[in-house]
N, C-alpha and C. Protein backbone atom coordinates (compact mmCIF):
# COMPACT_ATOMS: atom_id res chain seq x y z
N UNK A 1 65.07 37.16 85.65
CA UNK A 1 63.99 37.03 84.66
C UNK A 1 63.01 38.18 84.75
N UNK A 2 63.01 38.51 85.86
CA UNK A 2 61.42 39.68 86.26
C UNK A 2 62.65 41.07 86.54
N UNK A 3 63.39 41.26 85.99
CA UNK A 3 64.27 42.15 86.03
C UNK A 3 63.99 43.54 84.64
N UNK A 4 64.35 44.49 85.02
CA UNK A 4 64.37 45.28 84.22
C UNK A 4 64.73 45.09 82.77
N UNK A 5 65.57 44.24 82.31
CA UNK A 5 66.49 44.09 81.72
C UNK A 5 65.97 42.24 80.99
N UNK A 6 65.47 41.78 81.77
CA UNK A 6 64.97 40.74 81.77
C UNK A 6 63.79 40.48 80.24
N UNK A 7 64.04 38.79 79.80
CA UNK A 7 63.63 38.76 78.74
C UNK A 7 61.70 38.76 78.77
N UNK A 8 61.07 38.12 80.47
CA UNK A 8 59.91 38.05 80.78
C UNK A 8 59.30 39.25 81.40
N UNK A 9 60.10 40.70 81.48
CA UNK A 9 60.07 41.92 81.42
C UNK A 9 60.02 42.63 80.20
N UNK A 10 60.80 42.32 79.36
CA UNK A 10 60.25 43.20 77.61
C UNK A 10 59.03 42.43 77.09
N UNK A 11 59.30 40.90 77.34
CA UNK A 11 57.74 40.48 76.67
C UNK A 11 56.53 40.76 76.84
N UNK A 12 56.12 41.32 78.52
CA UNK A 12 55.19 42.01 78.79
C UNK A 12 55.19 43.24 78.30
N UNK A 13 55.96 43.87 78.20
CA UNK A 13 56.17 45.75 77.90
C UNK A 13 55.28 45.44 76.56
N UNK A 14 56.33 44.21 75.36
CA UNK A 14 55.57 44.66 74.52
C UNK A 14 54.10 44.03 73.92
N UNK A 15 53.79 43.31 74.96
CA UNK A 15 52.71 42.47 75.13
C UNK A 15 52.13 43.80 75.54
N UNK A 16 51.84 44.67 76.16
CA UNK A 16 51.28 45.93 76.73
C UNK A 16 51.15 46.93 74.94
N UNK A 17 52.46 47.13 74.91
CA UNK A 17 52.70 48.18 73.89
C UNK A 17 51.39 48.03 72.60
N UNK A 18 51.70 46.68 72.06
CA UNK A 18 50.92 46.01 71.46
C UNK A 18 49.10 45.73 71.50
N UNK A 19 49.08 45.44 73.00
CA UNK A 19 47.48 45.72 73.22
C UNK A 19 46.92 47.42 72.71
N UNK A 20 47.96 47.83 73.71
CA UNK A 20 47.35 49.46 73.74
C UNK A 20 47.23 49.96 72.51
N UNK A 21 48.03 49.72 71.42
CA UNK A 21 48.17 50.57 70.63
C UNK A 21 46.82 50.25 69.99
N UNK A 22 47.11 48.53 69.53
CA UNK A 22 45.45 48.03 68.68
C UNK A 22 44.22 48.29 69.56
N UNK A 23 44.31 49.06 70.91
CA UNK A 23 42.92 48.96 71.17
C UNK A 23 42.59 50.36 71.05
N UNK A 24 43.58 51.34 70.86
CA UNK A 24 42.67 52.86 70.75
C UNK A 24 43.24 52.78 69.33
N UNK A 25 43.87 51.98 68.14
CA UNK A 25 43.70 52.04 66.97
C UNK A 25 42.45 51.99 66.32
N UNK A 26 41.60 50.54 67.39
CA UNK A 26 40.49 50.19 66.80
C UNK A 26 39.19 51.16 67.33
N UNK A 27 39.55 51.61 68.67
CA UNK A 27 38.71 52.86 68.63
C UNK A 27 38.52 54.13 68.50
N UNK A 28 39.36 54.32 67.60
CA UNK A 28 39.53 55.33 66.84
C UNK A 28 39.00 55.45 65.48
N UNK A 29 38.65 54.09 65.22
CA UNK A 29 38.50 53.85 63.97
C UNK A 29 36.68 53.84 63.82
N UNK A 30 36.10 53.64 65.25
CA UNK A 30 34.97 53.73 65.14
C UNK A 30 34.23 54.71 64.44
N UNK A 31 34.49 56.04 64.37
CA UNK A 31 33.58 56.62 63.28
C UNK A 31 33.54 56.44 62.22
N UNK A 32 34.28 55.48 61.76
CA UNK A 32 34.92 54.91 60.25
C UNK A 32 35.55 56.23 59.39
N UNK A 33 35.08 57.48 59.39
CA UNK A 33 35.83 58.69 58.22
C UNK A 33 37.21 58.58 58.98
N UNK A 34 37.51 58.21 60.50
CA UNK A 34 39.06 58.48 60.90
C UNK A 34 39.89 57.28 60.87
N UNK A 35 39.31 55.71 59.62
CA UNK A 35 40.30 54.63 59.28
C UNK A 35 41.61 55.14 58.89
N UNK A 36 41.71 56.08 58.43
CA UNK A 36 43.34 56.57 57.69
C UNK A 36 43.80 57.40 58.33
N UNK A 37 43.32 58.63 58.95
CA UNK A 37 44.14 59.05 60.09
C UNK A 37 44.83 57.99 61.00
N UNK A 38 44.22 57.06 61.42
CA UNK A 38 44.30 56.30 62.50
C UNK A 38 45.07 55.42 62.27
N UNK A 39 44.69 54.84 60.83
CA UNK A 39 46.09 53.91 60.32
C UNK A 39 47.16 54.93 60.28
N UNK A 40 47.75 55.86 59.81
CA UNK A 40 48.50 56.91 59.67
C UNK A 40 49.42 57.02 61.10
N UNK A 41 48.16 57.31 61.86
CA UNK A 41 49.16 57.85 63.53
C UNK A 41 49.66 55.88 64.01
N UNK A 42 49.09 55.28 63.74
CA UNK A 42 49.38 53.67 64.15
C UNK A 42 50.53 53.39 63.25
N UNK A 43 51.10 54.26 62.26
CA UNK A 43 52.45 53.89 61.81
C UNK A 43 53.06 54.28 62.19
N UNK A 44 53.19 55.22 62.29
CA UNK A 44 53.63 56.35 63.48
C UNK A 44 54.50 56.15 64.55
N UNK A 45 53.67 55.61 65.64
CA UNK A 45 53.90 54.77 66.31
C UNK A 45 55.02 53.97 66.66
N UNK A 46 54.30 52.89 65.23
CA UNK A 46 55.39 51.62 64.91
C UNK A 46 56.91 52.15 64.46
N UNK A 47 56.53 53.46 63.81
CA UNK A 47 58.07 53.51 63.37
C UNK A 47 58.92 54.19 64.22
N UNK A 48 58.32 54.40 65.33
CA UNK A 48 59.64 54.91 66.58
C UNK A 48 59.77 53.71 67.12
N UNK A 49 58.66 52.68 67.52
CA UNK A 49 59.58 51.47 67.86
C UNK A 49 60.79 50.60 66.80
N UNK A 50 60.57 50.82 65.53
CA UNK A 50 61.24 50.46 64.81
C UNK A 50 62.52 50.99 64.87
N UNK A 51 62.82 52.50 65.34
CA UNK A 51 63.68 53.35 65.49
C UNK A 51 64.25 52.93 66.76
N UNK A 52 64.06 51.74 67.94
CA UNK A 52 64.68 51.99 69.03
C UNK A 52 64.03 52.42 70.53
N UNK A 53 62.70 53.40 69.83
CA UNK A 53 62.36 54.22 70.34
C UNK A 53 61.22 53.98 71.11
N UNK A 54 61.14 54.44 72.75
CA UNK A 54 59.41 54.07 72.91
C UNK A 54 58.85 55.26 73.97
N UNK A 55 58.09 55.65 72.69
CA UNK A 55 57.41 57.50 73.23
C UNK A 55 56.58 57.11 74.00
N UNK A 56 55.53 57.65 74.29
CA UNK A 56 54.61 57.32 75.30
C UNK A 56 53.82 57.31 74.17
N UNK A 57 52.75 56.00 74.41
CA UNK A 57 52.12 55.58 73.04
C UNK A 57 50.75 56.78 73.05
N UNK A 58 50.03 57.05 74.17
CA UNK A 58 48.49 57.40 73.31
C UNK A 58 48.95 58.90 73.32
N UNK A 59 49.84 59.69 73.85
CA UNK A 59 50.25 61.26 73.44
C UNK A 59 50.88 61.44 72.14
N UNK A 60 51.27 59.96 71.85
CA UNK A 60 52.22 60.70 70.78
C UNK A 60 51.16 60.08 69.32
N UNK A 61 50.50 58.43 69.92
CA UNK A 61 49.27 58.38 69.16
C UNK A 61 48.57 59.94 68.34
N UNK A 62 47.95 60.19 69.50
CA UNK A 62 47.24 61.62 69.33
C UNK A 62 47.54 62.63 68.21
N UNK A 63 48.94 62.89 68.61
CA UNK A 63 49.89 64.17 67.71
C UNK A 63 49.56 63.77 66.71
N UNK A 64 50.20 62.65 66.15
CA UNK A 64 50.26 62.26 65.18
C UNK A 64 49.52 61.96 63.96
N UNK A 65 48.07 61.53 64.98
CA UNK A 65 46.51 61.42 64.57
C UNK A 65 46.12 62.85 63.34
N UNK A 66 46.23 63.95 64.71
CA UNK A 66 46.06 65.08 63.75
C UNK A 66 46.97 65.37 63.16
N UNK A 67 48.52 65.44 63.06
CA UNK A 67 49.85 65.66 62.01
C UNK A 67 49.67 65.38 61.08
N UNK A 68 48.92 64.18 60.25
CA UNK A 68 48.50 63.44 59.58
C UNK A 68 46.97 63.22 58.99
N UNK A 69 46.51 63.75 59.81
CA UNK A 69 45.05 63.69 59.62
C UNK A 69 44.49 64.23 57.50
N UNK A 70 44.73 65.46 57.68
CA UNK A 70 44.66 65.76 55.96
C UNK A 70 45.11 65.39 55.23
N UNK A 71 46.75 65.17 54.68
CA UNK A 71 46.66 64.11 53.90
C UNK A 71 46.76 62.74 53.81
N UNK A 72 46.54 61.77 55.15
CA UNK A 72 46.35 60.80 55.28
C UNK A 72 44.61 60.25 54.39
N UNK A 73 43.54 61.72 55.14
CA UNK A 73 42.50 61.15 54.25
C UNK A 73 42.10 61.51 52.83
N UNK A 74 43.07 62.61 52.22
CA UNK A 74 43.13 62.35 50.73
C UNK A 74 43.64 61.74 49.91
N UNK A 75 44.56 60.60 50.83
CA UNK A 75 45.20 59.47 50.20
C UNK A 75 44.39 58.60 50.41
N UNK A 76 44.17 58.38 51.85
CA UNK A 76 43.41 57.20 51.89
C UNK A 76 42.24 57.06 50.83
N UNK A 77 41.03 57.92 50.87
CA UNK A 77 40.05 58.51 49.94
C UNK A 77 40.76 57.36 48.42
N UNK A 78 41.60 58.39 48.15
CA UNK A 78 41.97 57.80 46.78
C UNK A 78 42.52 56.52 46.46
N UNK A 79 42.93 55.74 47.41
CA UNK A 79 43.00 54.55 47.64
C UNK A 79 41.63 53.39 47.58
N UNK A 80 41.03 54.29 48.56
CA UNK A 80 39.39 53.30 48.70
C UNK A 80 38.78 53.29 47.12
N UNK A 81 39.05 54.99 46.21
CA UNK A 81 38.36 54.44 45.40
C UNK A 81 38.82 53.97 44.50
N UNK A 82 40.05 53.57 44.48
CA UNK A 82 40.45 52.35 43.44
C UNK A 82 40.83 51.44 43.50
N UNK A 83 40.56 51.00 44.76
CA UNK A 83 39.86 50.09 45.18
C UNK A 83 38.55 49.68 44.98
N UNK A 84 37.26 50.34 44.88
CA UNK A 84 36.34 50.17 44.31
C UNK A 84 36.21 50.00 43.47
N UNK A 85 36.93 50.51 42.26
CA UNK A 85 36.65 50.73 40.88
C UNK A 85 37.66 49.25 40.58
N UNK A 86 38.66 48.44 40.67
CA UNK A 86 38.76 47.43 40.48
C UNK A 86 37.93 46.46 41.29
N UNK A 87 37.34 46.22 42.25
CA UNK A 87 36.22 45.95 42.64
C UNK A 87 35.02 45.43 41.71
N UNK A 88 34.94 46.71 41.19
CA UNK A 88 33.87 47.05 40.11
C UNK A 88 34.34 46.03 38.90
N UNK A 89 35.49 46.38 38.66
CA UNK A 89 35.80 45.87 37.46
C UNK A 89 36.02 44.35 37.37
N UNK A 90 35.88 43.53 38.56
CA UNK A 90 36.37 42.19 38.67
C UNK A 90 34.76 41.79 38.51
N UNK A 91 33.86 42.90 39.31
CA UNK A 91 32.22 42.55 38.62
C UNK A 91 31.98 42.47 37.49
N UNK A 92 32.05 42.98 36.37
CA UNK A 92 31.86 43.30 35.43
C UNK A 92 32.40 41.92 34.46
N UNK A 93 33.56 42.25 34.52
CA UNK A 93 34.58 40.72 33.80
C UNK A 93 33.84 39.38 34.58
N UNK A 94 33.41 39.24 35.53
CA UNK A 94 32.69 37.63 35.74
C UNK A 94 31.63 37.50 34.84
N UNK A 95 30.44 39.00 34.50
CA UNK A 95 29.59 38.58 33.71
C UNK A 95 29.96 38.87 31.96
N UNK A 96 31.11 39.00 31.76
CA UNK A 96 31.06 38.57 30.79
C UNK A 96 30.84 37.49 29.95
N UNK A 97 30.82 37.45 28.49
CA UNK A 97 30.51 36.26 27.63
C UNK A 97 32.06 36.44 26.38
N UNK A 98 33.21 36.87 26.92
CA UNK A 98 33.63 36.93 25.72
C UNK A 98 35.13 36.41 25.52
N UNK A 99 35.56 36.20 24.50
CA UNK A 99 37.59 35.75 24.48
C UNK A 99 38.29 36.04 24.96
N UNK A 100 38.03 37.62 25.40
CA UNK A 100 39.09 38.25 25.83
C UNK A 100 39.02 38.34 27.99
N UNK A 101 38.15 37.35 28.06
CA UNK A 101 37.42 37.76 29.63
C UNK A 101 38.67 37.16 30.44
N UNK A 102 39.68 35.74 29.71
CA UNK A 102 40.50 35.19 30.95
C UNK A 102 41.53 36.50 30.65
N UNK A 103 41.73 37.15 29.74
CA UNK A 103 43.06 38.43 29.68
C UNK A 103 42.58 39.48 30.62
N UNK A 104 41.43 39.63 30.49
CA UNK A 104 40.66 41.19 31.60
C UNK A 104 41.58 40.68 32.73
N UNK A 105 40.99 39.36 33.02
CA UNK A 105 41.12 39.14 34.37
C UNK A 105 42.26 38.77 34.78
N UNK A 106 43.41 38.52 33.88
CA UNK A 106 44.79 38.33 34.28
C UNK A 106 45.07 39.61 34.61
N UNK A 107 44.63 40.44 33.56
CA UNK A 107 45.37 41.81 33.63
C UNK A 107 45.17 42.92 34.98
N UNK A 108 43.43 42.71 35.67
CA UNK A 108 43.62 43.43 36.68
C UNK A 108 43.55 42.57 37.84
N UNK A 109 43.84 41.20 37.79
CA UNK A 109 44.88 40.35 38.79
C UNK A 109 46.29 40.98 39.11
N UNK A 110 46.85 41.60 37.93
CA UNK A 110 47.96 42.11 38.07
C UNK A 110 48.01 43.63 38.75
N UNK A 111 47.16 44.35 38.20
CA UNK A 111 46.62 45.44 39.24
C UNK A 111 46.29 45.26 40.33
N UNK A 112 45.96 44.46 40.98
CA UNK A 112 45.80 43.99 42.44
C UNK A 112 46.67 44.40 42.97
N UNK A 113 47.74 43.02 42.30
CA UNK A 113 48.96 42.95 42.86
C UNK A 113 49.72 44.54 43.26
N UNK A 114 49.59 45.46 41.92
CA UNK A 114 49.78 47.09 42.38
C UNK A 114 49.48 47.67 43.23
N UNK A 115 48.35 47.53 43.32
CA UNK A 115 47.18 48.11 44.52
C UNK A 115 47.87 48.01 45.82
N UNK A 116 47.70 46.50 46.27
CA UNK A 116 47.85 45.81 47.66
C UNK A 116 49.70 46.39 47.32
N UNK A 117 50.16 46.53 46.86
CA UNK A 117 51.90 47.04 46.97
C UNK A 117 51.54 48.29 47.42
N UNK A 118 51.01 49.39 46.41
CA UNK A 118 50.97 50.53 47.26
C UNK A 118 50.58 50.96 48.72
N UNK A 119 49.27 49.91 48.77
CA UNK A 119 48.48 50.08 50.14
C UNK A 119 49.13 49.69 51.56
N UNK A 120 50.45 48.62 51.05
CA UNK A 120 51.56 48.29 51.71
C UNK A 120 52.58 49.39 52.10
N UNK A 121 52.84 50.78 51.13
CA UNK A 121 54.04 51.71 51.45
C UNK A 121 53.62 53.00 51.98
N UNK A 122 52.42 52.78 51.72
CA UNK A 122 51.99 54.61 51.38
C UNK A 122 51.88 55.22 52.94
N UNK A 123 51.59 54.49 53.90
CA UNK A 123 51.65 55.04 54.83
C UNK A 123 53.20 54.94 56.06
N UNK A 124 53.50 53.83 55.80
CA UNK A 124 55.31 53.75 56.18
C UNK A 124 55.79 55.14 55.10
N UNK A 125 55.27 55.62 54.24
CA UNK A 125 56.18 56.39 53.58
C UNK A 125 55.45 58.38 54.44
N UNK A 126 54.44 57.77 54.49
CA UNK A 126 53.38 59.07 55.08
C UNK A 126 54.18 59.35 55.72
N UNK A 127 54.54 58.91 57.20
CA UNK A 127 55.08 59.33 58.24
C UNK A 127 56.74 58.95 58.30
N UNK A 128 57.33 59.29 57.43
CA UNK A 128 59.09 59.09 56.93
C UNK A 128 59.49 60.63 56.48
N UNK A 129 58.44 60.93 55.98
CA UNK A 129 58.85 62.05 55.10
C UNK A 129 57.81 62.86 54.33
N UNK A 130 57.73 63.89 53.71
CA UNK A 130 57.24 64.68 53.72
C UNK A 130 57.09 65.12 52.23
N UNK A 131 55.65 64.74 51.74
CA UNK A 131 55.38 64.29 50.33
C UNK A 131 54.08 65.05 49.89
N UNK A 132 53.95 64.63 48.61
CA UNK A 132 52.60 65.47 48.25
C UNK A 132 51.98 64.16 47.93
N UNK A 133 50.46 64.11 47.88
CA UNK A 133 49.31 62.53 47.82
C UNK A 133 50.20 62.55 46.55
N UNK A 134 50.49 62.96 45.28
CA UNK A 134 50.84 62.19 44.25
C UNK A 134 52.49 61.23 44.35
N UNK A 135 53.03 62.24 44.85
CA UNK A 135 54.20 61.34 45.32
C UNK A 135 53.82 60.40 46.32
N UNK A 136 53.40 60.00 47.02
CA UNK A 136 53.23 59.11 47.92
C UNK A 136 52.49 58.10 46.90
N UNK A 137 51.76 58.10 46.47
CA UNK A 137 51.18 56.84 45.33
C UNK A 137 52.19 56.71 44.74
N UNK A 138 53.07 57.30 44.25
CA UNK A 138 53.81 56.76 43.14
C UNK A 138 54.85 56.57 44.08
N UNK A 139 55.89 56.84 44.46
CA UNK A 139 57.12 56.03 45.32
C UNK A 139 56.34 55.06 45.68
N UNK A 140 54.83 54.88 46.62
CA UNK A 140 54.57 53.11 47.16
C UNK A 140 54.65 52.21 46.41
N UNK A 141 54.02 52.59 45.14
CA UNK A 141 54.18 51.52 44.36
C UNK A 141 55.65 51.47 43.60
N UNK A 142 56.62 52.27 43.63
CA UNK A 142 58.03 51.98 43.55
C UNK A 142 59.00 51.23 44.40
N UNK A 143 58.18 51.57 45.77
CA UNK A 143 58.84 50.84 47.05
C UNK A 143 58.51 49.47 46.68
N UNK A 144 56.96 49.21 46.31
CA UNK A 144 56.58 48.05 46.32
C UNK A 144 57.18 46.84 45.61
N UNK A 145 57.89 47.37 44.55
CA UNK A 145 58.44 46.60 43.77
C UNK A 145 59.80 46.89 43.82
N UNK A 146 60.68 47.64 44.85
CA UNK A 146 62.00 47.24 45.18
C UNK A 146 61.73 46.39 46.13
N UNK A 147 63.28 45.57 45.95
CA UNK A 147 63.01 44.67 46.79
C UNK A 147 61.56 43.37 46.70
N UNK A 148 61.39 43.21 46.14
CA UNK A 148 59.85 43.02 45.83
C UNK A 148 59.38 41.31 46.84
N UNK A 149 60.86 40.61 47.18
CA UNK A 149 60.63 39.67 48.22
C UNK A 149 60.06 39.85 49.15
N UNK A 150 60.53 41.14 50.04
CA UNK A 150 60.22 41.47 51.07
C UNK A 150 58.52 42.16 51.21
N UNK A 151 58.40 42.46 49.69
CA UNK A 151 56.90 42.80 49.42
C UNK A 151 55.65 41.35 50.12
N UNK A 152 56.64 40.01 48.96
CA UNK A 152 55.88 39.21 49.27
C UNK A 152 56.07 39.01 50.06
N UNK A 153 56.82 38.95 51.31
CA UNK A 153 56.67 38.30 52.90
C UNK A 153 56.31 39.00 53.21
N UNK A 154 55.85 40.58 53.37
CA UNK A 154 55.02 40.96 53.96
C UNK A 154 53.19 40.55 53.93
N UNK A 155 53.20 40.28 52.53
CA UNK A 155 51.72 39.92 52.32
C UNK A 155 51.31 38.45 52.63
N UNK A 156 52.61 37.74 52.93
CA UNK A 156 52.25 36.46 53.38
C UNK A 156 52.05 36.25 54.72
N UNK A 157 52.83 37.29 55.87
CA UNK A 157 53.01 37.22 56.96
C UNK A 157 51.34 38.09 57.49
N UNK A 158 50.90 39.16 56.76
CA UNK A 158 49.60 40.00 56.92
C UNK A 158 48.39 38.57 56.81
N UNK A 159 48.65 37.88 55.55
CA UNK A 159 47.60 36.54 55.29
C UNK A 159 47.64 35.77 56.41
N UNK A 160 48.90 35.38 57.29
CA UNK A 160 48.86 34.24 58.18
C UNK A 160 47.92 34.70 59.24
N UNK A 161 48.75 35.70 59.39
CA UNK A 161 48.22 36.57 60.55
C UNK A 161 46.49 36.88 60.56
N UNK A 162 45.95 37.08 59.32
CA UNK A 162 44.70 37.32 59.49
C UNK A 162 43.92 35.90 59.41
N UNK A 163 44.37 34.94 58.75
CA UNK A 163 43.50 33.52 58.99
C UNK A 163 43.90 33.28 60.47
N UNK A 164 44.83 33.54 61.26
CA UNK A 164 45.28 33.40 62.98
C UNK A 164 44.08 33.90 63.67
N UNK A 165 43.53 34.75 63.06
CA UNK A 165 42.93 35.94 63.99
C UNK A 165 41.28 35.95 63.61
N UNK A 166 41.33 34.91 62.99
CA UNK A 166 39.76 34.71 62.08
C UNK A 166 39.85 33.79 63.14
N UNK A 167 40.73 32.49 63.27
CA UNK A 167 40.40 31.50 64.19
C UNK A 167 40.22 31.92 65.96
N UNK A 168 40.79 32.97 66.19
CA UNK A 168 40.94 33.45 67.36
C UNK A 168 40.91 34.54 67.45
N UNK A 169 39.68 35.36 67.46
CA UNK A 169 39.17 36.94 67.92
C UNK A 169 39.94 36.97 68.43
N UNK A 170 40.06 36.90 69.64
CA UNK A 170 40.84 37.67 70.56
C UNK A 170 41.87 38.13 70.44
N UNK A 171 42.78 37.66 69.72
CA UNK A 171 43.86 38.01 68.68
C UNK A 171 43.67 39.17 68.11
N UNK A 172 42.45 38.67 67.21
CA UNK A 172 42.15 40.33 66.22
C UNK A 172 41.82 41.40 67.18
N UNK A 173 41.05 41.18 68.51
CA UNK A 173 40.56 42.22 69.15
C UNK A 173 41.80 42.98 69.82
N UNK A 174 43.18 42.16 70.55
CA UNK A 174 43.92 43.01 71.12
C UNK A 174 45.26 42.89 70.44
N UNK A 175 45.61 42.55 69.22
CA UNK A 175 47.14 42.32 68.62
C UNK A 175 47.25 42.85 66.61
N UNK A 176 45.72 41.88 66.16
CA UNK A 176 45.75 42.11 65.02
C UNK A 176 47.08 43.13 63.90
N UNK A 177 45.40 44.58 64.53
CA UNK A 177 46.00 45.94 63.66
C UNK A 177 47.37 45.91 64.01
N UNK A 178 47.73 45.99 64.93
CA UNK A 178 49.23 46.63 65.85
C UNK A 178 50.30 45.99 65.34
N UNK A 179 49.82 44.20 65.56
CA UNK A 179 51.42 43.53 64.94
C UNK A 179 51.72 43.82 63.48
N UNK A 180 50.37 43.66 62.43
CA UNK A 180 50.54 43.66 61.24
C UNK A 180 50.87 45.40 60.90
N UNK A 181 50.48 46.11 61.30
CA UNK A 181 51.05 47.15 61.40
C UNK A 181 52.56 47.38 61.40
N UNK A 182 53.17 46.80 62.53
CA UNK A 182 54.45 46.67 63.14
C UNK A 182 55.08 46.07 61.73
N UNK A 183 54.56 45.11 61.51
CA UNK A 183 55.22 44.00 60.67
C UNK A 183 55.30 44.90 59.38
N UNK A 184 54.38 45.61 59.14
CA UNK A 184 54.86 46.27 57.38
C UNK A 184 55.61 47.73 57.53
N UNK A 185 55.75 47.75 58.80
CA UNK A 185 56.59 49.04 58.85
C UNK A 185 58.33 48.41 59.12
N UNK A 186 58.68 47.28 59.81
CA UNK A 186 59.59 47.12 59.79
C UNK A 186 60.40 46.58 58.63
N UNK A 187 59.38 45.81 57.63
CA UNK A 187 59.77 45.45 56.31
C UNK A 187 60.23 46.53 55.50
N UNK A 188 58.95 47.45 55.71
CA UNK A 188 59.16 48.98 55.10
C UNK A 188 60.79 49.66 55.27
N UNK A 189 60.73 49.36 56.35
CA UNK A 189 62.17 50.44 56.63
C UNK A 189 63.24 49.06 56.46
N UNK A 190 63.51 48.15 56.22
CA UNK A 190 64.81 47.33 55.81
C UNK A 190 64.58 47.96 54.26
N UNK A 191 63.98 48.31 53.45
CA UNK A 191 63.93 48.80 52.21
C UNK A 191 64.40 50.11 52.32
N UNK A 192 64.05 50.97 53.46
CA UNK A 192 64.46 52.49 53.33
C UNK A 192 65.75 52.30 53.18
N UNK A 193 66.43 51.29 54.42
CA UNK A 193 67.48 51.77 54.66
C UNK A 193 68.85 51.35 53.49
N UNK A 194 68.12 49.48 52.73
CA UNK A 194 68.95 49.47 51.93
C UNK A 194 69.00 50.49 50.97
N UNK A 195 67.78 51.11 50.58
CA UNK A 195 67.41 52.28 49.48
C UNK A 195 68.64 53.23 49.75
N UNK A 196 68.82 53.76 51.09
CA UNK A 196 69.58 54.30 51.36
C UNK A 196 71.17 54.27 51.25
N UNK A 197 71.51 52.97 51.41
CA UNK A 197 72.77 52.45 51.47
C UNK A 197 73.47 52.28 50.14
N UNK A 198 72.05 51.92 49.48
CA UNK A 198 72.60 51.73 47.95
C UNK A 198 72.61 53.46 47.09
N UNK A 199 72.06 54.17 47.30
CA UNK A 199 72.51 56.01 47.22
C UNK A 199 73.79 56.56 47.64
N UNK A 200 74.26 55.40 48.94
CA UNK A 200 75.35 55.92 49.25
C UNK A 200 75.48 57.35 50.37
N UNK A 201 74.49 58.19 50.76
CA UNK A 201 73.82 58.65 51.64
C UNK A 201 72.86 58.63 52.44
N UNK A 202 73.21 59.91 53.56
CA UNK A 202 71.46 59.55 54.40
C UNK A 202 71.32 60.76 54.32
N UNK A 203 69.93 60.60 54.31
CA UNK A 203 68.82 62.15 54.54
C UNK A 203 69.52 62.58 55.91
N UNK A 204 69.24 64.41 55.02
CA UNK A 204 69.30 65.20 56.42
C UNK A 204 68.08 65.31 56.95
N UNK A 205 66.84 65.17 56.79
CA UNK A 205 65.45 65.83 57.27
C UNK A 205 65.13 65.00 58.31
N UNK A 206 64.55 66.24 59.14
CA UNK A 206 64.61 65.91 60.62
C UNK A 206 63.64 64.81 60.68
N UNK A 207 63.27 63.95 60.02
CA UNK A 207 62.23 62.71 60.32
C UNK A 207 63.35 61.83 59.77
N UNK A 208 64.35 61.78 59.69
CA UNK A 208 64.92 60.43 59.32
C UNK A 208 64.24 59.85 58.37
N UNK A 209 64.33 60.18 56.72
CA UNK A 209 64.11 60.17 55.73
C UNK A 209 65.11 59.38 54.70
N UNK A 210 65.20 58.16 54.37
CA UNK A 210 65.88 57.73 53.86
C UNK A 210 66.39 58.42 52.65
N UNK A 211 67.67 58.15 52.13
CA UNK A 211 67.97 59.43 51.34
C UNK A 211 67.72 58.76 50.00
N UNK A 212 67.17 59.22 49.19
CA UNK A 212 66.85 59.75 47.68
C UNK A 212 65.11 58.91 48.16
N UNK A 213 64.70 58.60 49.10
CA UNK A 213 63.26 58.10 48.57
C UNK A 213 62.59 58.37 48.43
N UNK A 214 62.25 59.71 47.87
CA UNK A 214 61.52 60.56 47.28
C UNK A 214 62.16 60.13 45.78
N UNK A 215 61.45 59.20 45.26
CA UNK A 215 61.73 58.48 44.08
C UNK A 215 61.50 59.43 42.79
N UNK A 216 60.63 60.25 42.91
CA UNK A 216 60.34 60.49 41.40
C UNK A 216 61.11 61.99 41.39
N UNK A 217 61.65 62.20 42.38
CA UNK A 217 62.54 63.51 42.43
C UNK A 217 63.36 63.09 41.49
């Protein structure tokens, strides 16, 4: 059991893996301008464990931090603000007085739904491959809606997980970011790879790039 190989030996590793990562995720995040770098290198991360793989977490954290750093925050940036601006717009439609107020609000209910899809790919796609901010908005929200089950279990499994962690800090303080992290990158990549399978090839590029998901190519 306490063996190398042993099942009460990986559960600690990744009981470890898991702390560490969410605790210099979250302090990293303290100056708040480095939330998207930091989410960025924390996918990072996840997707070499997803791969098999287990680098040494805060060196390769690091690299990655800055690898990512520029256009992680001109995506992110552009994310937050439209995010705001539907924000805005869900203000606006409550004080209305008019016929058309339950359609506003179906309609950027449905933009949500866009939103939270992209905000779901864009960074599993950041660190896959090698994109410009406009392609990366547009494949997430293409990813988002292949497959689009696996969309919703991801957003159901992110919901459980965060009412878990509302009831029990301690959760959010050492597992939160990391699992839900984990969790939309591994969803992420069962999509690369069927993406892949169904092309009928695999990427040559040295990041293991699922092949054609560079969608709008």
């Amino acid at each position: 059991m306490l063996q190398i190989d042993g099942w009460l030996y990986r559960m600690c590793t990744w009981i470890y893996h898991f702390t560490l990562l969410n605790l210099i995720f979250l302090i990293s995040c303290i100056p708040i301008i480095t939330i998207f770098p930091a989410t960025a290198a924390a996918f990072g991360v996840a997707r070499q464990w997803v791969k098999k793989k287990e680098p040494p977490i805060v060196s390769t954290y690091i690299q990655l931090l800055k690898e990512n750093f520029r256009q992680s925050m001109v995506v992110g940036v552009s994310i937050l603000i439209m995010g705001l601006l539907l924000y805005g717009d869900f203000q606006i439609i409550t004080k209305m007085d008019s016929n058309i107020k339950i359609a506003l609000y179906m309609f950027f209910c449905l933009m949500t739904v866009f939103y939270f899809m992209v905000v779901l790919h864009v960074f599993p796609l950041m660190v896959n491959g090698y994109y410009t901010g406009k392609q990366l908005l547009i494949n997430a929200l293409k990813f988002g809606l292949y497959k689009f089950h696996l969309t919703l279990i991801n957003m159901i499994c992110l919901y459980g997980l965060l009412f878990i962690s509302l009831k029990f800090p301690v959760i959010f303080i050492f597992f939160f970011s990391s699992i839900a992290i984990f969790i939309t990158y591994w969803l992420s990549e069962l999509k690369f790879t069927q993406f892949a399978v169904e092309n009928g090839s695999k990427s040559k590029e040295n990041r293991d790039l699922p092949a054609g998901a560079v969608l709008s190519k």
